[in-house]
Protein backbone atom coordinates (compact mmCIF):
# COMPACT_ATOMS: atom_id res chain seq x y z
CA UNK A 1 -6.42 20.18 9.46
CA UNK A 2 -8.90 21.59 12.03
CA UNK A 3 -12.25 20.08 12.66
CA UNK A 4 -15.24 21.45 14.49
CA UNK A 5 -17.72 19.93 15.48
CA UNK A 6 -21.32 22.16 16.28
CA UNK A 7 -23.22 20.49 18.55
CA UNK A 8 -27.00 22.18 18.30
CA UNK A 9 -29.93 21.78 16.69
CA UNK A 10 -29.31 21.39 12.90
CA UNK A 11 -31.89 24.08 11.37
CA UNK A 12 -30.13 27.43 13.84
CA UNK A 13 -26.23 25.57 13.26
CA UNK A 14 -27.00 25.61 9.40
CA UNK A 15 -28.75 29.15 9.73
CA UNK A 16 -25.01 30.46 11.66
CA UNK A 17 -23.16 29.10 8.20
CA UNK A 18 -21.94 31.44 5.29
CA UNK A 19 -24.04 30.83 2.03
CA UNK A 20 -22.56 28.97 -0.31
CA UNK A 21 -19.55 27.68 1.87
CA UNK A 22 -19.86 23.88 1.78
CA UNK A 23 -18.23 21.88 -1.26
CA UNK A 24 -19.70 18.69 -0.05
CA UNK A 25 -22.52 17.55 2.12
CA UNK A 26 -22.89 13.74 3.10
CA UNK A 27 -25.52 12.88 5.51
CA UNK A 28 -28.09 10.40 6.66
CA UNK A 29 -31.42 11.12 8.58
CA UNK A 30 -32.78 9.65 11.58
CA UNK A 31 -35.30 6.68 9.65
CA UNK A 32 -38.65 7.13 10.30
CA UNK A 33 -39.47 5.34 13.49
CA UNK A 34 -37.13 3.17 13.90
CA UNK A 35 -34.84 4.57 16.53
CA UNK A 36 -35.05 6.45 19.73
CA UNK A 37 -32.31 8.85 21.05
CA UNK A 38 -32.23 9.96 24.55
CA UNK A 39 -32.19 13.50 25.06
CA UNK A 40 -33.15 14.57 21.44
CA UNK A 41 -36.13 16.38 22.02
CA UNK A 42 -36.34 19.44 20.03
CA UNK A 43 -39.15 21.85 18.71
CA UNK A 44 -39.85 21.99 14.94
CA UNK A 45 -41.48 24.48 13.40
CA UNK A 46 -44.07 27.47 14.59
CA UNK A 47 -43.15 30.72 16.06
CA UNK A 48 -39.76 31.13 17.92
CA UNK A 49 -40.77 33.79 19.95
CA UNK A 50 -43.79 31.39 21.19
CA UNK A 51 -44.38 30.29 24.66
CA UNK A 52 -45.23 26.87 24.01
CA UNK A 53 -48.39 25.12 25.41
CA UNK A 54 -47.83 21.69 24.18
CA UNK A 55 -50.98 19.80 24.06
CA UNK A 56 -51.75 16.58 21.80
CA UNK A 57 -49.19 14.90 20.09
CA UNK A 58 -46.77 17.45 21.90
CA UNK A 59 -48.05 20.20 19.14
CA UNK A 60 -47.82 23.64 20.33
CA UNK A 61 -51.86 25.05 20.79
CA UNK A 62 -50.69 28.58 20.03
CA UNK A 63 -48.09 28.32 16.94
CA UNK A 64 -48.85 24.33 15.75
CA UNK A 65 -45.17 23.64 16.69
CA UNK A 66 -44.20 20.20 17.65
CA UNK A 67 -41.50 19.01 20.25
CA UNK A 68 -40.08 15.82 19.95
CA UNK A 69 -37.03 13.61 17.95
CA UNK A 70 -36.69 13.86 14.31
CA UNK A 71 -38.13 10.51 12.96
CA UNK A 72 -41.11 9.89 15.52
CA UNK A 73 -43.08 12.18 14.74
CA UNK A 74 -47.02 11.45 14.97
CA UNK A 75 -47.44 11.06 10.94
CA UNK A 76 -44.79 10.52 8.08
CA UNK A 77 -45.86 13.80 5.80
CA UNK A 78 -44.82 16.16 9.22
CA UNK A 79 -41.43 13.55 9.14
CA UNK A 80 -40.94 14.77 5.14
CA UNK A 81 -41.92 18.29 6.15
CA UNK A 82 -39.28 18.48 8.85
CA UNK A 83 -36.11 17.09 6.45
CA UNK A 84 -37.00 19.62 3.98
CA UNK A 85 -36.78 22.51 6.23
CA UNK A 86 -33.23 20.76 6.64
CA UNK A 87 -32.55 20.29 3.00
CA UNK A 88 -33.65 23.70 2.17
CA UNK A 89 -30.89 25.16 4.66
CA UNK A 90 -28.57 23.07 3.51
CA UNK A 91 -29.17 24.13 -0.08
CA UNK A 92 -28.14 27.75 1.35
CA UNK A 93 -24.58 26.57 2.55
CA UNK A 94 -23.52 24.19 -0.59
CA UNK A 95 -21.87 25.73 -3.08
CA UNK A 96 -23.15 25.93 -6.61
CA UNK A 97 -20.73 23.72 -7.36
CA UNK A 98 -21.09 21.70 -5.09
CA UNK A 99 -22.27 17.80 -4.50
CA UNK A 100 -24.91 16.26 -2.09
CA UNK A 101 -25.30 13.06 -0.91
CA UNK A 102 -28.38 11.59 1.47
CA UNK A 103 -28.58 7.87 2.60
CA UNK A 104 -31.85 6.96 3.56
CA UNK A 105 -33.88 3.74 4.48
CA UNK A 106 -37.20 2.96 4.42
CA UNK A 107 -40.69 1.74 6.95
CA UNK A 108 -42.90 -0.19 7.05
CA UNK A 109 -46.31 0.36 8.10
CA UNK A 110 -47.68 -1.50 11.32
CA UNK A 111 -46.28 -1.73 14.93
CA UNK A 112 -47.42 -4.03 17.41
CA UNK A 113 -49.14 -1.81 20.97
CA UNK A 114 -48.71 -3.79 24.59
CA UNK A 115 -47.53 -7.24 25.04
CA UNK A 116 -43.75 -7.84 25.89
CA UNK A 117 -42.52 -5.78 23.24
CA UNK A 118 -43.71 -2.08 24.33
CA UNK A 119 -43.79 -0.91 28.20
CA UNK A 120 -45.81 1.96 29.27
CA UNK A 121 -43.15 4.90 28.77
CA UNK A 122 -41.17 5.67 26.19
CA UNK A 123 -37.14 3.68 26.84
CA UNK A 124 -34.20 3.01 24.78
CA UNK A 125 -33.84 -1.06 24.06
CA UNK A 126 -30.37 -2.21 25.24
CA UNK A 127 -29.51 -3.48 22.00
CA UNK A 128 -30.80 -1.58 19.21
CA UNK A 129 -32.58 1.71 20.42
CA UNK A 130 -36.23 0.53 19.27
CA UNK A 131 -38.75 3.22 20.44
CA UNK A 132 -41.14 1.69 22.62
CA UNK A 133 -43.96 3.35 23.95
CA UNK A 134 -47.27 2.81 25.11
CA UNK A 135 -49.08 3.76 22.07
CA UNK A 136 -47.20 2.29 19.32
CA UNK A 137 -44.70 3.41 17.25
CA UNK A 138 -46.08 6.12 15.01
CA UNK A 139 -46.22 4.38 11.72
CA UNK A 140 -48.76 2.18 13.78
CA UNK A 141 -51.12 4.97 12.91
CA UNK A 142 -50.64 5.43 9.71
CA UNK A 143 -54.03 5.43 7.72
CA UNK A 144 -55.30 5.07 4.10
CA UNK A 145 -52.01 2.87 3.57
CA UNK A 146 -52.37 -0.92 3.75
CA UNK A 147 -50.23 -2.57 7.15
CA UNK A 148 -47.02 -4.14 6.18
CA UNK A 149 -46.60 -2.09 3.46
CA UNK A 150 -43.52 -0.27 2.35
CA UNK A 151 -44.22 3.51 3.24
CA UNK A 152 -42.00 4.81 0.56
CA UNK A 153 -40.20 7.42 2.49
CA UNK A 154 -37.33 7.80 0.59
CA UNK A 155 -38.92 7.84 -2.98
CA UNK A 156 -41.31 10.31 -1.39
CA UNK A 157 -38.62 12.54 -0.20
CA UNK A 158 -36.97 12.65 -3.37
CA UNK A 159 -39.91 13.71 -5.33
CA UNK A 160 -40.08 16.92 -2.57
CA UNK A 161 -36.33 17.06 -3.40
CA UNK A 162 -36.95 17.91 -6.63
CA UNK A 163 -40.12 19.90 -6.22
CA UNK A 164 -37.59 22.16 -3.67
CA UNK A 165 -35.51 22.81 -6.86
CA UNK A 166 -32.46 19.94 -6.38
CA UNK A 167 -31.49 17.95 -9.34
CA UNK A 168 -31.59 14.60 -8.53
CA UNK A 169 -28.58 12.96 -10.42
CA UNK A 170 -28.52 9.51 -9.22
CA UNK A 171 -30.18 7.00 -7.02
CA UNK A 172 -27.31 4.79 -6.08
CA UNK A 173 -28.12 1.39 -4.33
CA UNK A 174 -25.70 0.74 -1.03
CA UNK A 175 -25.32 -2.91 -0.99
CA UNK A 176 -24.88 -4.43 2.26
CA UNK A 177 -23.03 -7.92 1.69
CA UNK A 178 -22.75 -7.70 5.65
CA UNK A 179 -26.52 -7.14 6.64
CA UNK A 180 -27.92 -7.59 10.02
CA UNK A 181 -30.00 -10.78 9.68
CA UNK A 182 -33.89 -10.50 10.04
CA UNK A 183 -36.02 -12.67 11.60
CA UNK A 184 -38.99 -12.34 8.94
CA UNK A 185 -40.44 -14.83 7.14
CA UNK A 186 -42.92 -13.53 5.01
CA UNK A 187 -40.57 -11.32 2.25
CA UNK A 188 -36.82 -10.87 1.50
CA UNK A 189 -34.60 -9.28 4.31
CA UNK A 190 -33.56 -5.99 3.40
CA UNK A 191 -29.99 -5.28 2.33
CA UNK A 192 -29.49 -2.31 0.57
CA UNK A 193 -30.30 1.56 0.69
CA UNK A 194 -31.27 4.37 -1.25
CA UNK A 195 -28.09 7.22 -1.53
CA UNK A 196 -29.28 9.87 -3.56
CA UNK A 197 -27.07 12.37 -5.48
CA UNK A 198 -28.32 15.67 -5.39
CA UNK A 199 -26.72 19.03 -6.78
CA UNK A 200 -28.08 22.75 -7.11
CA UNK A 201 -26.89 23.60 -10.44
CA UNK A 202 -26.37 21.90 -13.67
CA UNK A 203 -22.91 22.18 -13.42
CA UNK A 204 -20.75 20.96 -10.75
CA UNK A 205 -17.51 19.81 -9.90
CA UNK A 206 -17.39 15.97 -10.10
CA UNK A 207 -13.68 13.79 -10.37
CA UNK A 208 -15.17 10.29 -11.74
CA UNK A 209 -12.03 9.49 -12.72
CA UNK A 210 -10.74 9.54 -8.91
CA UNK A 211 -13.52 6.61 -8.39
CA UNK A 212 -13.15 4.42 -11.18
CA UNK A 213 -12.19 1.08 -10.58
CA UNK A 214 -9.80 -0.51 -12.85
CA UNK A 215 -10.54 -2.90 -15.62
CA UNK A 216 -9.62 -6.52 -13.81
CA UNK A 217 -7.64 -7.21 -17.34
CA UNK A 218 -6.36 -4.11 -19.45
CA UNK A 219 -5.70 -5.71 -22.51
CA UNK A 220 -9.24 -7.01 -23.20
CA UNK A 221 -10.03 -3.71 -24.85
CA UNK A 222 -6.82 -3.86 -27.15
CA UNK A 223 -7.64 -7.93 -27.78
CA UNK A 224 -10.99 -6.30 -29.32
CA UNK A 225 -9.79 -4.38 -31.91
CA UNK A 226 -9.19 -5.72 -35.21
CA UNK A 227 -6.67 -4.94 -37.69
């Protein structure tokens, strides 16, 4: 078996794909501003051909592009905007047939500015690759939405799933019986995740019986049936 491995960013890699080529897509996004990654600065959106003048918020003042990581950007509706340009590629390289699956986590809103927790640049934490910046993180800004409050990304996200033309075919809950321990103490730690199951067409190929788990006793069935 040969594996490649494309290493650009993921809207001109998916664009360089044959249509319809991909039996299978699994893939989780960048959370929204949760995590910093050196070096992964790119431009979203506006004209290609544009010389860039980036200005506030690092948007372009001549095509309204904006540079930066996927999952900081200044507000969470340009985060949505900028994983359904990637969905709607990918939805050019899957297969009709084929299966699509997208873990995602959620935010919440708030983010403390100053103290000991943010320094006056942006960094990557040691340990867990916080963003920390002078301003805040961005959903610090986030406005008309109570603080502390679950942002809803991924329900959100689904809903422009479907309005992009996927079928959504499950919401499976990821379990994590191994969580990383939180140090809140005003609401449950989180342990689980949204992966949704998306497809393109009504019909698709899908083994369930290759995932089934086996009955822990297989004559309970049989014991149920009477004479």
């Amino acid at each position: 078996m040969t594996v490649k491995i494309i290493n650009e960013h993921v809207l001109s890699a998916l664009k360089k794909l044959p249509d319809e080529s991909v039996d299978c897509i699994i893939t989780s996004p960048p959370y929204y501003g949760l995590r910093s990654y050196k070096g992964a600065e790119t431009v979203w959106g506006g004209d290609t051909n544009c010389t860039h003048e980036w200005g506030i918020n690092s948007r372009c003042s001549k095509c309204g592009a904006w540079k930066g990581q996927l999952g900081l950007e200044p507000s969470y509706e340009m985060y949505l905007d900028h994983l359904l340009m990637v969905t709607a590629e990918l939805k050019c390289v899957l297969k009709k047939t084929g299966t699509f699956f997208w873990d995602m986590g959620d935010t919440y809103v708030g983010g403390h500015i100053g103290g000991s927790i943010y320094n006056k640049e942006w960094h990557i934490s040691n340990t867990d690759a916080i963003p920390q910046i002078k301003q805040g993180r961005p959903q610090s800004h986030v406005k008309d939405i109570p603080e502390k409050s679950l942002l809803m990304i991924p329900e959100r996200f689904a809903i422009g799933m479907i309005e992009q033309g996927w079928i959504l075919r499950n919401n499976i809950i990821w379990s994590k019986h191994n969580g990383m321990p939180s140090s809140v103490k005003d609401r449950f730690s989180n342990k689980w995740e949204y992966i949704f199951f998306f497809t393109k067409a009504k019909r698709y190929y899908f083994d369930l019986d290759a995932v089934r788990k086996p009955l822990a006793d297989p004559g309970r069935m049989l014991r149920g049936v009477s004479g």
